[in-house]
PDB file of N, CA and C in Angstrom:
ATOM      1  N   UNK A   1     182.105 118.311 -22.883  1.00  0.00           N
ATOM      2  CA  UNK A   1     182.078 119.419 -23.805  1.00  0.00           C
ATOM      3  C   UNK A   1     181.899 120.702 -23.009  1.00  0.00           C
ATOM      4  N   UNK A   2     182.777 121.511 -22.835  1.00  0.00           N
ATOM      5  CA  UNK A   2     182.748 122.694 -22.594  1.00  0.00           C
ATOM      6  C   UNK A   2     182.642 123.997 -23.704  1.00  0.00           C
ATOM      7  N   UNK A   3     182.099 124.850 -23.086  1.00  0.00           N
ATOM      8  CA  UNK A   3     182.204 126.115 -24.025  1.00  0.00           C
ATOM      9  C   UNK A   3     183.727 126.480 -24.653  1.00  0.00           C
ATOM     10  N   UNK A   4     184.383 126.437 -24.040  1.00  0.00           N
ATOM     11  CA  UNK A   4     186.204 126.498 -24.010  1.00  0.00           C
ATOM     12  C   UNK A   4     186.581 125.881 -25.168  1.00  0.00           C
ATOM     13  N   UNK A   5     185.944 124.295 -25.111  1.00  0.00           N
ATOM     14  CA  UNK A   5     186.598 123.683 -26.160  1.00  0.00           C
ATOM     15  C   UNK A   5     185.545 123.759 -27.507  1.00  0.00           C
ATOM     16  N   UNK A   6     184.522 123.838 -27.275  1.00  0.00           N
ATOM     17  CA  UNK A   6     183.308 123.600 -28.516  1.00  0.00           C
ATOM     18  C   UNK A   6     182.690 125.107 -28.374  1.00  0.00           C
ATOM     19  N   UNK A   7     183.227 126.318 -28.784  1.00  0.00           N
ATOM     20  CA  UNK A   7     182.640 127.469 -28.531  1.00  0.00           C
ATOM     21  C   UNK A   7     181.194 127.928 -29.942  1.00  0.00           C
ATOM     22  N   UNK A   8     180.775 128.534 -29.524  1.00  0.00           N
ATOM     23  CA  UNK A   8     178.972 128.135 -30.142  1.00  0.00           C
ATOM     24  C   UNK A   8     179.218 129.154 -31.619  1.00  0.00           C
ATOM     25  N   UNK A   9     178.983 129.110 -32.713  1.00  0.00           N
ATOM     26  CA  UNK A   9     179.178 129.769 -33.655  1.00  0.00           C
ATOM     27  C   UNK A   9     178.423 131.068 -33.263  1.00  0.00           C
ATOM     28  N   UNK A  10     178.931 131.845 -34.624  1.00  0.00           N
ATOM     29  CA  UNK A  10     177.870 133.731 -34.329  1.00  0.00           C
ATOM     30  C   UNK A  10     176.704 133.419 -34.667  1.00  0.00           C
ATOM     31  N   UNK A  11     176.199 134.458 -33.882  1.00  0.00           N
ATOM     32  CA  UNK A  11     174.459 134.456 -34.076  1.00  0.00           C
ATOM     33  C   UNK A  11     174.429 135.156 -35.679  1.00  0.00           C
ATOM     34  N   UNK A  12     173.336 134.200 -36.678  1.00  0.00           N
ATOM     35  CA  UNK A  12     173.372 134.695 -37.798  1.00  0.00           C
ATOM     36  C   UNK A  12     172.246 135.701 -38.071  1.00  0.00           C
ATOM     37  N   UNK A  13     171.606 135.712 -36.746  1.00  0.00           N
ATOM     38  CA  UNK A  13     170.356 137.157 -36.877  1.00  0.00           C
ATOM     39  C   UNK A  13     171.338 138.077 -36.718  1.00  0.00           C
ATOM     40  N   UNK A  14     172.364 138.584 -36.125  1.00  0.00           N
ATOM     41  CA  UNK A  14     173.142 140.016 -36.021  1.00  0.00           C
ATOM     42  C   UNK A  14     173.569 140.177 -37.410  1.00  0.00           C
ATOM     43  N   UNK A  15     173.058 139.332 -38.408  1.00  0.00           N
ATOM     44  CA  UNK A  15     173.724 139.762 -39.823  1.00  0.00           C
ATOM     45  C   UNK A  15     172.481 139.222 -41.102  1.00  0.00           C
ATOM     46  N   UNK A  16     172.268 140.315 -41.420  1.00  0.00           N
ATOM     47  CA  UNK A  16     170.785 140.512 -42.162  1.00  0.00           C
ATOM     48  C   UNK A  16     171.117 140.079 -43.345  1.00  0.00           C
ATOM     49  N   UNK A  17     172.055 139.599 -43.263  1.00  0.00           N
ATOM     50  CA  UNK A  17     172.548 138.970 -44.875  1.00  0.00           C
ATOM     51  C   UNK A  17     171.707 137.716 -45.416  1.00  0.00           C
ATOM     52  N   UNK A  18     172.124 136.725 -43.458  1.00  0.00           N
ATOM     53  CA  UNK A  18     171.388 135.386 -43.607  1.00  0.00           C
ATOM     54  C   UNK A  18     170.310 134.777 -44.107  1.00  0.00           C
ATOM     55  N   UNK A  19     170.060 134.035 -44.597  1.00  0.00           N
ATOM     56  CA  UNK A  19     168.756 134.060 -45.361  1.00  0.00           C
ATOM     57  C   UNK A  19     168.019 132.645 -44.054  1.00  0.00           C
ATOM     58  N   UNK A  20     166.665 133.162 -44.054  1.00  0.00           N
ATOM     59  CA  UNK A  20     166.061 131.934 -43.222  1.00  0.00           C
ATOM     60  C   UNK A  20     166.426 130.682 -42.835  1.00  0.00           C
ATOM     61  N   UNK A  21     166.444 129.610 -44.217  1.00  0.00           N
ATOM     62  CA  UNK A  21     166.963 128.334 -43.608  1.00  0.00           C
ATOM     63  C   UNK A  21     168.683 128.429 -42.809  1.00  0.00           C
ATOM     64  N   UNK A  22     169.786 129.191 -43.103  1.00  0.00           N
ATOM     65  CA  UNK A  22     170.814 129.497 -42.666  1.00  0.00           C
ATOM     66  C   UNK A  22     170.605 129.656 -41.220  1.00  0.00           C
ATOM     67  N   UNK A  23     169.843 130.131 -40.884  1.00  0.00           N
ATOM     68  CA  UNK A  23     169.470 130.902 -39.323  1.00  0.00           C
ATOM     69  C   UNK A  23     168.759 129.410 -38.761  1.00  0.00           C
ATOM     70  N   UNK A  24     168.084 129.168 -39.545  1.00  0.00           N
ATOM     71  CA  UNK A  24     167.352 127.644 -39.100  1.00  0.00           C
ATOM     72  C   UNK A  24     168.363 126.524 -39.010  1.00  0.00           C
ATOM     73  N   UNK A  25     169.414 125.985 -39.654  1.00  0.00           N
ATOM     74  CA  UNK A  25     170.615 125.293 -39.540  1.00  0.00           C
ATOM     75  C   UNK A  25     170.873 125.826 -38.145  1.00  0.00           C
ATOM     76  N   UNK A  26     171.711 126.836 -37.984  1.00  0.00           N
ATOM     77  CA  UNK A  26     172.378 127.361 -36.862  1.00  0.00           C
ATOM     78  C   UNK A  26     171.789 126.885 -35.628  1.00  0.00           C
ATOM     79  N   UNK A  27     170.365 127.470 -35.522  1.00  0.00           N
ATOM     80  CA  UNK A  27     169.490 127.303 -34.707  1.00  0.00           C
ATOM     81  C   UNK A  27     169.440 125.728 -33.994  1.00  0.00           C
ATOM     82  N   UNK A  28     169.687 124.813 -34.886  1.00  0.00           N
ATOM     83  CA  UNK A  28     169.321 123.374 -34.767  1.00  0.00           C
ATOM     84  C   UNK A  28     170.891 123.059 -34.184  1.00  0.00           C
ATOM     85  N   UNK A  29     172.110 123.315 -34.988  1.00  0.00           N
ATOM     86  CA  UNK A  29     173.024 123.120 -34.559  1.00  0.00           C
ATOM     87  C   UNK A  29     173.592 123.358 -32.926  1.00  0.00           C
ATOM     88  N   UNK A  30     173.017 124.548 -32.627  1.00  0.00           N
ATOM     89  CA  UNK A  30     173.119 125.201 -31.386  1.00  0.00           C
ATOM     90  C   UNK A  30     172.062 123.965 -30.321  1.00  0.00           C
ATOM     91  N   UNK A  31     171.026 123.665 -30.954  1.00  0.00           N
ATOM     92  CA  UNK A  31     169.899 123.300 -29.686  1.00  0.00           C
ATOM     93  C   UNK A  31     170.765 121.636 -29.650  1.00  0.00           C
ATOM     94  N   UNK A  32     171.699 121.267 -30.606  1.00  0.00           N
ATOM     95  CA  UNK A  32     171.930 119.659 -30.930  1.00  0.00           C
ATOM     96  C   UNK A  32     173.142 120.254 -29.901  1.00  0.00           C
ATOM     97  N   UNK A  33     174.009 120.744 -29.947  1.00  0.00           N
ATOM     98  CA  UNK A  33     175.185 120.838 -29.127  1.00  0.00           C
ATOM     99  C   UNK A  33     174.862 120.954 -27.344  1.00  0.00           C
ATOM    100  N   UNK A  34     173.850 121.828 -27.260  1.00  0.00           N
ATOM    101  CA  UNK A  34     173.141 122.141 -25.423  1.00  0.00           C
ATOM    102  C   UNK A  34     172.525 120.751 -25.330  1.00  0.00           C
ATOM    103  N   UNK A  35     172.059 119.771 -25.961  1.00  0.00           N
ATOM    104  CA  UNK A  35     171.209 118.663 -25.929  1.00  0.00           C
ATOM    105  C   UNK A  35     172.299 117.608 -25.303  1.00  0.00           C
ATOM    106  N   UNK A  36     173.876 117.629 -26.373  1.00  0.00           N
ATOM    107  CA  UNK A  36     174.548 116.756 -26.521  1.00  0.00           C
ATOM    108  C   UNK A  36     175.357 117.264 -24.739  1.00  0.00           C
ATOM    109  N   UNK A  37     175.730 118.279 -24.484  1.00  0.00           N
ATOM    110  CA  UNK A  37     176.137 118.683 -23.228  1.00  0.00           C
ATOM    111  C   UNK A  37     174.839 118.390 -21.666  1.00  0.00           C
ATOM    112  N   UNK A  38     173.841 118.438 -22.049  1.00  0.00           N
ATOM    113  CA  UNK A  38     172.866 117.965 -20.764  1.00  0.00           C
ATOM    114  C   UNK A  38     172.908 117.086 -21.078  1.00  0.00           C
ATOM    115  N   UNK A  39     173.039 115.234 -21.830  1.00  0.00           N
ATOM    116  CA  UNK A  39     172.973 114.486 -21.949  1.00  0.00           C
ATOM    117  C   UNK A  39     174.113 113.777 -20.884  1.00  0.00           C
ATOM    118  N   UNK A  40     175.626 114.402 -21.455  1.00  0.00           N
ATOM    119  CA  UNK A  40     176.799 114.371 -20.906  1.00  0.00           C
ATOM    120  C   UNK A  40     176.615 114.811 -19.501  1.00  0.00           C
ATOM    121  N   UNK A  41     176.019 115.508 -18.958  1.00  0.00           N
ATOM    122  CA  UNK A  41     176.031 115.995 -17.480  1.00  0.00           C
ATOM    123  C   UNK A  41     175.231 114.842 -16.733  1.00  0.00           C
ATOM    124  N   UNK A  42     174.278 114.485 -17.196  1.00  0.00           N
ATOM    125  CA  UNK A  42     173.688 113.143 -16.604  1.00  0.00           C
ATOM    126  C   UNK A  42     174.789 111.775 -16.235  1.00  0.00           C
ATOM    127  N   UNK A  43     175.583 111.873 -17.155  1.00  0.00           N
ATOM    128  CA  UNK A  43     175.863 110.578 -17.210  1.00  0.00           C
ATOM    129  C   UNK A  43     177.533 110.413 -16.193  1.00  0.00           C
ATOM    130  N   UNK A  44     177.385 109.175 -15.697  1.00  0.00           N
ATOM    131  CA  UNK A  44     178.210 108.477 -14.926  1.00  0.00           C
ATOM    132  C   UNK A  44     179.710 109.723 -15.254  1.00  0.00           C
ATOM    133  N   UNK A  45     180.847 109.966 -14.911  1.00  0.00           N
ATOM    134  CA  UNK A  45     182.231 110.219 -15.562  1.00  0.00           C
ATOM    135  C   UNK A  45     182.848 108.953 -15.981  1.00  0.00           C
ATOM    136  N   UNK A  46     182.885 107.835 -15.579  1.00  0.00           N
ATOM    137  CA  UNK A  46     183.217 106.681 -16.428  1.00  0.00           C
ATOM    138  C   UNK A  46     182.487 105.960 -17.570  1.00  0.00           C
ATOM    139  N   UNK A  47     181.219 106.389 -17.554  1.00  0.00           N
ATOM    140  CA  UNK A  47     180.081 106.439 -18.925  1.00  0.00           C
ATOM    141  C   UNK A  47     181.165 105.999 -19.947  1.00  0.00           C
ATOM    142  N   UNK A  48     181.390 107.075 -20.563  1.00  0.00           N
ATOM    143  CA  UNK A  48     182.209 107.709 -21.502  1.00  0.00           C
ATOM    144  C   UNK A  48     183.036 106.298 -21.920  1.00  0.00           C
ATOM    145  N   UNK A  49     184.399 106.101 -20.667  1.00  0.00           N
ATOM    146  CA  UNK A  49     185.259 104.881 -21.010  1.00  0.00           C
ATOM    147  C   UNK A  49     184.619 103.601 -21.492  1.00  0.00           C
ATOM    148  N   UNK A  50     183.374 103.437 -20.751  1.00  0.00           N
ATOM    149  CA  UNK A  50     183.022 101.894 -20.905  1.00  0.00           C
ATOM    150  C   UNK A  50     182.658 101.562 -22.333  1.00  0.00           C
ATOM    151  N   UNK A  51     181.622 102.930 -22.579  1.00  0.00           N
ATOM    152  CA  UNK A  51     181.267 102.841 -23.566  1.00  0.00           C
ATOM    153  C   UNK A  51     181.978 103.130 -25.271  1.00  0.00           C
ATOM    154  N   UNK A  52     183.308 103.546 -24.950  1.00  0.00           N
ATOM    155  CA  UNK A  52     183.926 103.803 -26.006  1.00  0.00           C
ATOM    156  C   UNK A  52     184.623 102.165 -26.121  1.00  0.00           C
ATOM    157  N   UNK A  53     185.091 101.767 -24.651  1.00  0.00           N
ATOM    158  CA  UNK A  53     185.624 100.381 -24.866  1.00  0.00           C
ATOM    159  C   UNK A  53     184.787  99.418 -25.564  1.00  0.00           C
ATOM    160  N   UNK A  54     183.625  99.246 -25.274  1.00  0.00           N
ATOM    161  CA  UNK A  54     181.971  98.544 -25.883  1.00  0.00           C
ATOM    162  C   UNK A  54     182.427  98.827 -27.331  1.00  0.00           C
ATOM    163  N   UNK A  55     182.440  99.693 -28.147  1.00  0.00           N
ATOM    164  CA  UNK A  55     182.461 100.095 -29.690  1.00  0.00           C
ATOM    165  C   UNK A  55     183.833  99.621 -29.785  1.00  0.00           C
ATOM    166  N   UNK A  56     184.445  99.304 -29.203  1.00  0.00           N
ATOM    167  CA  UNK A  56     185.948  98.873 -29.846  1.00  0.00           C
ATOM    168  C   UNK A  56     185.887  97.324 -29.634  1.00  0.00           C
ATOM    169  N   UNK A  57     185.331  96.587 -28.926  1.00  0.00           N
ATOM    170  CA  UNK A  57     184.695  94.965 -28.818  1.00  0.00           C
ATOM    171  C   UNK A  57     184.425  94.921 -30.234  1.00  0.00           C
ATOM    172  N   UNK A  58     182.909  95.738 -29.786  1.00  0.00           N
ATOM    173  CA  UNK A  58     182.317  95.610 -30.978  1.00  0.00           C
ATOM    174  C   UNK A  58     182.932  95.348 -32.489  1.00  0.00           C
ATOM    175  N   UNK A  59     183.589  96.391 -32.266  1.00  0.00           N
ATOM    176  CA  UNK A  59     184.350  96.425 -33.765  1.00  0.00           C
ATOM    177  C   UNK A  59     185.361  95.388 -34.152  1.00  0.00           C
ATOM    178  N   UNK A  60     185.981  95.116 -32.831  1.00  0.00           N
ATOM    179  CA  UNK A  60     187.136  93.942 -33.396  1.00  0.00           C
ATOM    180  C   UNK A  60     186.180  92.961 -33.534  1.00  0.00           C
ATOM    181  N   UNK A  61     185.047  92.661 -32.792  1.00  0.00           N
ATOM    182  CA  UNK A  61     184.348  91.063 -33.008  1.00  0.00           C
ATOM    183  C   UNK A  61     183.798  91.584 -34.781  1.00  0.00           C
ATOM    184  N   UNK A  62     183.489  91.896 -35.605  1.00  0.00           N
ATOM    185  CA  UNK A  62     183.574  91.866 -36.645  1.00  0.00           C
ATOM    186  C   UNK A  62     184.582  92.488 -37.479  1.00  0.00           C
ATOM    187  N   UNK A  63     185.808  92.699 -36.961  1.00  0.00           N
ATOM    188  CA  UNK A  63     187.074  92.401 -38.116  1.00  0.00           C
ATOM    189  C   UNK A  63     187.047  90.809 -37.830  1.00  0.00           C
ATOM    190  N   UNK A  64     187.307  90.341 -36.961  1.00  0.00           N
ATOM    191  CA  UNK A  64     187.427  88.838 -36.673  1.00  0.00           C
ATOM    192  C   UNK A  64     186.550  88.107 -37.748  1.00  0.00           C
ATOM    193  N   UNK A  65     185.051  88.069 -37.576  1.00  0.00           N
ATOM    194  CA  UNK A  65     184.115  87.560 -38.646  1.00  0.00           C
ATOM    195  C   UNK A  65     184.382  88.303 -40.089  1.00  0.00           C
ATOM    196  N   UNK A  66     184.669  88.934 -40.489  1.00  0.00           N
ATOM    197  CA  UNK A  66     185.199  89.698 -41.675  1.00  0.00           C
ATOM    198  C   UNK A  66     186.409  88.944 -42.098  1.00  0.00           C
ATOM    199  N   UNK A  67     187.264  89.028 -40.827  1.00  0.00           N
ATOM    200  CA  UNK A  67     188.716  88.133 -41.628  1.00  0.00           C
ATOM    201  C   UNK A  67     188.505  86.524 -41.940  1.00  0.00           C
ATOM    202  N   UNK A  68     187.693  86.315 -40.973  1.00  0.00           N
ATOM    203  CA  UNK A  68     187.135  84.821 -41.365  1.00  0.00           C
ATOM    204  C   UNK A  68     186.339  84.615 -42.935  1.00  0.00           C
ATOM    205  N   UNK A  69     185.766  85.101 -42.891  1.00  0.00           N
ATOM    206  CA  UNK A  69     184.826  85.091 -44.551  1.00  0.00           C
ATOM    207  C   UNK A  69     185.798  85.556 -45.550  1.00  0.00           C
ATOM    208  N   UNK A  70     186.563  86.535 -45.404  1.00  0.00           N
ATOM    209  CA  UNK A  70     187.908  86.091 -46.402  1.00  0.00           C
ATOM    210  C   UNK A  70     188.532  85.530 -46.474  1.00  0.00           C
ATOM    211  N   UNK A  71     189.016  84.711 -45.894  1.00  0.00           N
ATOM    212  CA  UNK A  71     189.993  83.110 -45.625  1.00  0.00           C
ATOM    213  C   UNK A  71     188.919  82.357 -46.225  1.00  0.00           C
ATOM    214  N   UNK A  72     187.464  81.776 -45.902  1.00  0.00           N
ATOM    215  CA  UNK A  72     186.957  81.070 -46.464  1.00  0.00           C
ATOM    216  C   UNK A  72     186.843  81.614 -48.209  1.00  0.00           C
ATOM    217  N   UNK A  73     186.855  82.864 -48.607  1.00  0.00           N
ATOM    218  CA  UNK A  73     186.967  83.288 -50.260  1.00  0.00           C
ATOM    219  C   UNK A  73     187.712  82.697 -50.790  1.00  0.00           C
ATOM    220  N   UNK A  74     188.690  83.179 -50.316  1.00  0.00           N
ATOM    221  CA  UNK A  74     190.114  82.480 -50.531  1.00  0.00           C
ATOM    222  C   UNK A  74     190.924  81.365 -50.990  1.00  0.00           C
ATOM    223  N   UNK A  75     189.530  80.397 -49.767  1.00  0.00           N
ATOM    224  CA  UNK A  75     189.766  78.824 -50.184  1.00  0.00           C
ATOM    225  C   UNK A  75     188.863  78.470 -50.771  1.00  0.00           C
ATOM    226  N   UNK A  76     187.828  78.646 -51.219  1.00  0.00           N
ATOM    227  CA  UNK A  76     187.036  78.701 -52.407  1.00  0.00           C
ATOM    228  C   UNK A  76     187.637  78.707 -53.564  1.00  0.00           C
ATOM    229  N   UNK A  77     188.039  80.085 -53.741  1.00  0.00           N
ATOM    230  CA  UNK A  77     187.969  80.684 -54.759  1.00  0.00           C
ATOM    231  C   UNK A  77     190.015  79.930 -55.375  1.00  0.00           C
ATOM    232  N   UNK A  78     190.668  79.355 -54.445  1.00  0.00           N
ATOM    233  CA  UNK A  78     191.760  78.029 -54.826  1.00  0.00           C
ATOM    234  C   UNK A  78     191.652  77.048 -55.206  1.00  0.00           C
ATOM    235  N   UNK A  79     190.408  76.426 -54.878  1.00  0.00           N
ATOM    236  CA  UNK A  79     189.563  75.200 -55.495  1.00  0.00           C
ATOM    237  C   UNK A  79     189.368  75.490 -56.335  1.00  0.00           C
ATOM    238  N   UNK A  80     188.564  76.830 -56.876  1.00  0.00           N
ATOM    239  CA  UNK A  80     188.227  76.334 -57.925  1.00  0.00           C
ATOM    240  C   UNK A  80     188.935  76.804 -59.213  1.00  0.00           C
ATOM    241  N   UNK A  81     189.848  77.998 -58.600  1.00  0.00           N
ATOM    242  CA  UNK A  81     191.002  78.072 -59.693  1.00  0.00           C
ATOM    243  C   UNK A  81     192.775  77.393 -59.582  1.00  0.00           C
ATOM    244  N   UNK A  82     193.093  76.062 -60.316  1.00  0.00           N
ATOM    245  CA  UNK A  82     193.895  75.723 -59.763  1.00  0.00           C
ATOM    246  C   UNK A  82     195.796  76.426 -60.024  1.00  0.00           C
ATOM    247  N   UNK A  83     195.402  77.261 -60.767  1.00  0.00           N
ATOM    248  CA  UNK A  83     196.631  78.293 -61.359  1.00  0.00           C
ATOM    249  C   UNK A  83     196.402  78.999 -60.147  1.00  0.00           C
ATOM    250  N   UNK A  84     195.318  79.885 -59.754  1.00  0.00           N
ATOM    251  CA  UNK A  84     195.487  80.590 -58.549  1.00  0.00           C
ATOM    252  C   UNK A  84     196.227  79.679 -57.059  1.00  0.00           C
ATOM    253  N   UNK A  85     195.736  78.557 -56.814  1.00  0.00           N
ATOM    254  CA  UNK A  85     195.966  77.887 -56.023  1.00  0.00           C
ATOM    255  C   UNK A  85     198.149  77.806 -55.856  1.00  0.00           C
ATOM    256  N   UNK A  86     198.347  77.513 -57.514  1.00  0.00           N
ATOM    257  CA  UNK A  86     199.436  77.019 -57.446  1.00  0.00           C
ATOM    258  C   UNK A  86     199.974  78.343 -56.904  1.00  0.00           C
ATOM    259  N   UNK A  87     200.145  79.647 -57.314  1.00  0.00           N
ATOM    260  CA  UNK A  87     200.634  80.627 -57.039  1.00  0.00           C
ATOM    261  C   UNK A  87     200.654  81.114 -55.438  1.00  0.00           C
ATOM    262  N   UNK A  88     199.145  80.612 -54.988  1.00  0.00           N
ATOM    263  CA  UNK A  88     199.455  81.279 -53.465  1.00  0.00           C
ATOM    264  C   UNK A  88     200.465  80.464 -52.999  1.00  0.00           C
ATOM    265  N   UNK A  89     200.246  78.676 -52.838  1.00  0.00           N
ATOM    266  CA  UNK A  89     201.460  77.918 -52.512  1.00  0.00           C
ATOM    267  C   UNK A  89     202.902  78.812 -52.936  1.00  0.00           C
ATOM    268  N   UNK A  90     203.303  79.278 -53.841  1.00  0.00           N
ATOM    269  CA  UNK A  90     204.209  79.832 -54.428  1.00  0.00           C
ATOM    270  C   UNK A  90     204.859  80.555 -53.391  1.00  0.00           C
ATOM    271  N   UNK A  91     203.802  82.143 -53.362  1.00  0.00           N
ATOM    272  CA  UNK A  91     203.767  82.921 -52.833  1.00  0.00           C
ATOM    273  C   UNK A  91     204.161  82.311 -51.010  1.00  0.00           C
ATOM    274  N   UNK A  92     203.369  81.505 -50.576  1.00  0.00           N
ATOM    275  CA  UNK A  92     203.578  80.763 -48.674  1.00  0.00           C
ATOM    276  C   UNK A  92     204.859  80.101 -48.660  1.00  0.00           C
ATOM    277  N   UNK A  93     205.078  79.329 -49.628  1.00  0.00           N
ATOM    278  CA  UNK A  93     206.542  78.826 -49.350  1.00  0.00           C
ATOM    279  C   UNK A  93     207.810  80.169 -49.594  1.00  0.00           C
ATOM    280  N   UNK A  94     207.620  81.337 -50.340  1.00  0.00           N
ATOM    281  CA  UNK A  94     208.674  81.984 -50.639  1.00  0.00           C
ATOM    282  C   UNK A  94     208.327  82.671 -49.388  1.00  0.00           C
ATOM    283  N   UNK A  95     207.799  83.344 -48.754  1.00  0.00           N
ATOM    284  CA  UNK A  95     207.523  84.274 -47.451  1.00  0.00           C
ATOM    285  C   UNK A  95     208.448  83.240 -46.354  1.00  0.00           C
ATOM    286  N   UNK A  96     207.683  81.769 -45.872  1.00  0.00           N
ATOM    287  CA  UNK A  96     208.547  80.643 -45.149  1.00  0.00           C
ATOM    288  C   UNK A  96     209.970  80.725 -45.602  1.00  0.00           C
ATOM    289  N   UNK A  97     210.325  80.507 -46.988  1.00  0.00           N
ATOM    290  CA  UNK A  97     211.674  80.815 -47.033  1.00  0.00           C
ATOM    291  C   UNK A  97     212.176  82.161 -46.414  1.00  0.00           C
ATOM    292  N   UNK A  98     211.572  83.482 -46.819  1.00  0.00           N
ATOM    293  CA  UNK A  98     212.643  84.672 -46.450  1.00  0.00           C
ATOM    294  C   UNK A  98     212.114  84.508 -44.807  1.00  0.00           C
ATOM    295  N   UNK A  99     211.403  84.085 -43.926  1.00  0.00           N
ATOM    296  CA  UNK A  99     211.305  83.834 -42.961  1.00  0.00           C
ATOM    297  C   UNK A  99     212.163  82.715 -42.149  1.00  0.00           C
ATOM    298  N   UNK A 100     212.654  82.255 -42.604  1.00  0.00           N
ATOM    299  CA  UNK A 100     213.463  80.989 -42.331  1.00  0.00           C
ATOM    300  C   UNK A 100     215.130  81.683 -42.141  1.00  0.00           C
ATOM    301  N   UNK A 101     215.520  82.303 -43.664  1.00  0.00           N
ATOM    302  CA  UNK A 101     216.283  83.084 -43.695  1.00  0.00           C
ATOM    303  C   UNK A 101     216.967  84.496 -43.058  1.00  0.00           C
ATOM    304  N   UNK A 102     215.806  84.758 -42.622  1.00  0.00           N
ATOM    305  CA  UNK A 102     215.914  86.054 -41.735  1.00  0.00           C
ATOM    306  C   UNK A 102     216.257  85.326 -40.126  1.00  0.00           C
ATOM    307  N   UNK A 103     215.471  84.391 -40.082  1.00  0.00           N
ATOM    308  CA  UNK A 103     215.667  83.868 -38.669  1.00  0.00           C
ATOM    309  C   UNK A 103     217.103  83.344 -38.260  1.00  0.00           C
ATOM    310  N   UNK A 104     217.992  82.663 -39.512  1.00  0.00           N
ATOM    311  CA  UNK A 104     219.058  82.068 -39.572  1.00  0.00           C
ATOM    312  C   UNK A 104     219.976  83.052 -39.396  1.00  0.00           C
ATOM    313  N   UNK A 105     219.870  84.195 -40.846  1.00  0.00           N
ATOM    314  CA  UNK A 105     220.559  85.895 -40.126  1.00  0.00           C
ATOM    315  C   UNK A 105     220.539  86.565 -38.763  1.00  0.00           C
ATOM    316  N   UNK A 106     219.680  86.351 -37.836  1.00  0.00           N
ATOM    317  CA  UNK A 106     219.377  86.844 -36.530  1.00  0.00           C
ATOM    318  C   UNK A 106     220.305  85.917 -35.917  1.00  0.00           C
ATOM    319  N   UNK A 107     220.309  84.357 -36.028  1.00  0.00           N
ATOM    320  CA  UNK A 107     220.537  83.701 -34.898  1.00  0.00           C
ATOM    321  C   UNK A 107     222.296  83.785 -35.381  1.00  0.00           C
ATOM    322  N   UNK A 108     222.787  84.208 -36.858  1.00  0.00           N
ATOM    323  CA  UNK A 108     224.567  83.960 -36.867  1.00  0.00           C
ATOM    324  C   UNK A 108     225.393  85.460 -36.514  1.00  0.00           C
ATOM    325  N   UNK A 109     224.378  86.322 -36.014  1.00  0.00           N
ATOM    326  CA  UNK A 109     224.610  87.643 -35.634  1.00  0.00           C
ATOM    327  C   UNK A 109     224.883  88.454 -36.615  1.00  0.00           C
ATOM    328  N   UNK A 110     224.386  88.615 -37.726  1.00  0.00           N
ATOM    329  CA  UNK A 110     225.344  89.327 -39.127  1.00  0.00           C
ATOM    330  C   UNK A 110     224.310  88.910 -40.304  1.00  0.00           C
ATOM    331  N   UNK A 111     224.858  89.449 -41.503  1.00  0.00           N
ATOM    332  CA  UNK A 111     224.493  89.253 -42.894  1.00  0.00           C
ATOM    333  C   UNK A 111     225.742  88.695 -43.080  1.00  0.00           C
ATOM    334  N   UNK A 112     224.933  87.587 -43.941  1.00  0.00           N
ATOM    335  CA  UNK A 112     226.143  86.416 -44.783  1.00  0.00           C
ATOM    336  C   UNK A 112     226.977  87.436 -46.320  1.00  0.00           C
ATOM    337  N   UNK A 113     226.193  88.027 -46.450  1.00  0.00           N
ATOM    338  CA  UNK A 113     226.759  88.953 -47.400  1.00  0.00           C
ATOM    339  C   UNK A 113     225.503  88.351 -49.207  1.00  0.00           C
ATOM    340  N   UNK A 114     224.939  87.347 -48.689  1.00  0.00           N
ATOM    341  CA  UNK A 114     224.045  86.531 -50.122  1.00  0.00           C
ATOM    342  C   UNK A 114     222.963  87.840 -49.922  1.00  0.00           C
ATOM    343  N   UNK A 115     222.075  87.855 -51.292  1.00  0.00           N
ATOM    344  CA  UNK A 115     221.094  88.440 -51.572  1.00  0.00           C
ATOM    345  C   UNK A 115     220.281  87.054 -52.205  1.00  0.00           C
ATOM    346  N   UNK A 116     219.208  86.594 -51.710  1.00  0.00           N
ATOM    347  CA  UNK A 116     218.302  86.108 -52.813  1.00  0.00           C
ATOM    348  C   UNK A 116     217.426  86.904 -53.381  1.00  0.00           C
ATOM    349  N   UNK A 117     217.178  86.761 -54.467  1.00  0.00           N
ATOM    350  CA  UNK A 117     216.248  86.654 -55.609  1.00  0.00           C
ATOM    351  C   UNK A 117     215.141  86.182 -56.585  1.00  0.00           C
ATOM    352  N   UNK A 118     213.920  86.474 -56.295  1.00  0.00           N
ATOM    353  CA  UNK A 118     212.696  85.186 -56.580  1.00  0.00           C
ATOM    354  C   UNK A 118     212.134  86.018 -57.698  1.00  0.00           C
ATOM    355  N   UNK A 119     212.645  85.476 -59.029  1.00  0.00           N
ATOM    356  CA  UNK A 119     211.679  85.799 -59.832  1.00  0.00           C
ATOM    357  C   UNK A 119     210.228  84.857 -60.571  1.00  0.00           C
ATOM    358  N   UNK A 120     209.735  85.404 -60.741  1.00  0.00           N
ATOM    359  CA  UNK A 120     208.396  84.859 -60.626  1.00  0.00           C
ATOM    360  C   UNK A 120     208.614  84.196 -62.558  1.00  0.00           C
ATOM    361  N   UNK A 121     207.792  83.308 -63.312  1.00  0.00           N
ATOM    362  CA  UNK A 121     207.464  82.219 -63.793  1.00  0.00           C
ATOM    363  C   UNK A 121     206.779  83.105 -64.703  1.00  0.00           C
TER     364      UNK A 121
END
């Protein structure tokens, strides 16, 4: 953080308008920004990378546990509704089909000129 890029707001004592706590905000804002810049001067220049990489671990290791506990909802919640159940099947085999289909289009170099159509029940 440089002055250049994070330049310090106006002093709100040059304007008698301000009312106390206003000047007191500022005040705090200003001492949190010089705090956050001597903090930064201490630290390693690769600090910064490791630790931004660390919060991005972090974060994917719980999308991972997050996506897991919705897959287990999921299959719960198919058990015990079996209309829901039938529909996702529905839904996995029609995706496998246009997946199947698309793959067959790739491998004959072209569109066959067919459109399918899945209307739903």
């Amino acid at each position: 953080m440089s002055e250049e890029m994070n330049p310090l707001p106006e002093d709100p004592e040059s304007d008698a308008s301000k009312n106390p706590l206003e000047q007191f905000i500022f005040h705090q804002r200003r001492g949190l920004e010089e705090f956050g810049k001597a903090m930064e001067s201490l630290l390693p220049p690769r600090f910064k990378e490791h630790t931004q990489a660390a919060g991005n671990e972090f974060a994917t290791g719980f999308r991972v546990l997050i996506d897991a506990a919705i897959d287990e909802i999921k299959k719960a919640s198919e058990m015990e509704d079996p209309d829901a159940q039938r529909e996702m099947e529905q839904e996995r085999q029609a995706s496998v089909n246009l997946a199947a289909d698309e793959n067959e289009e790739q491998e004959s170099g072209g569109s066959s000129g067919k459109i399918r159509v899945e209307l739903d029940d």
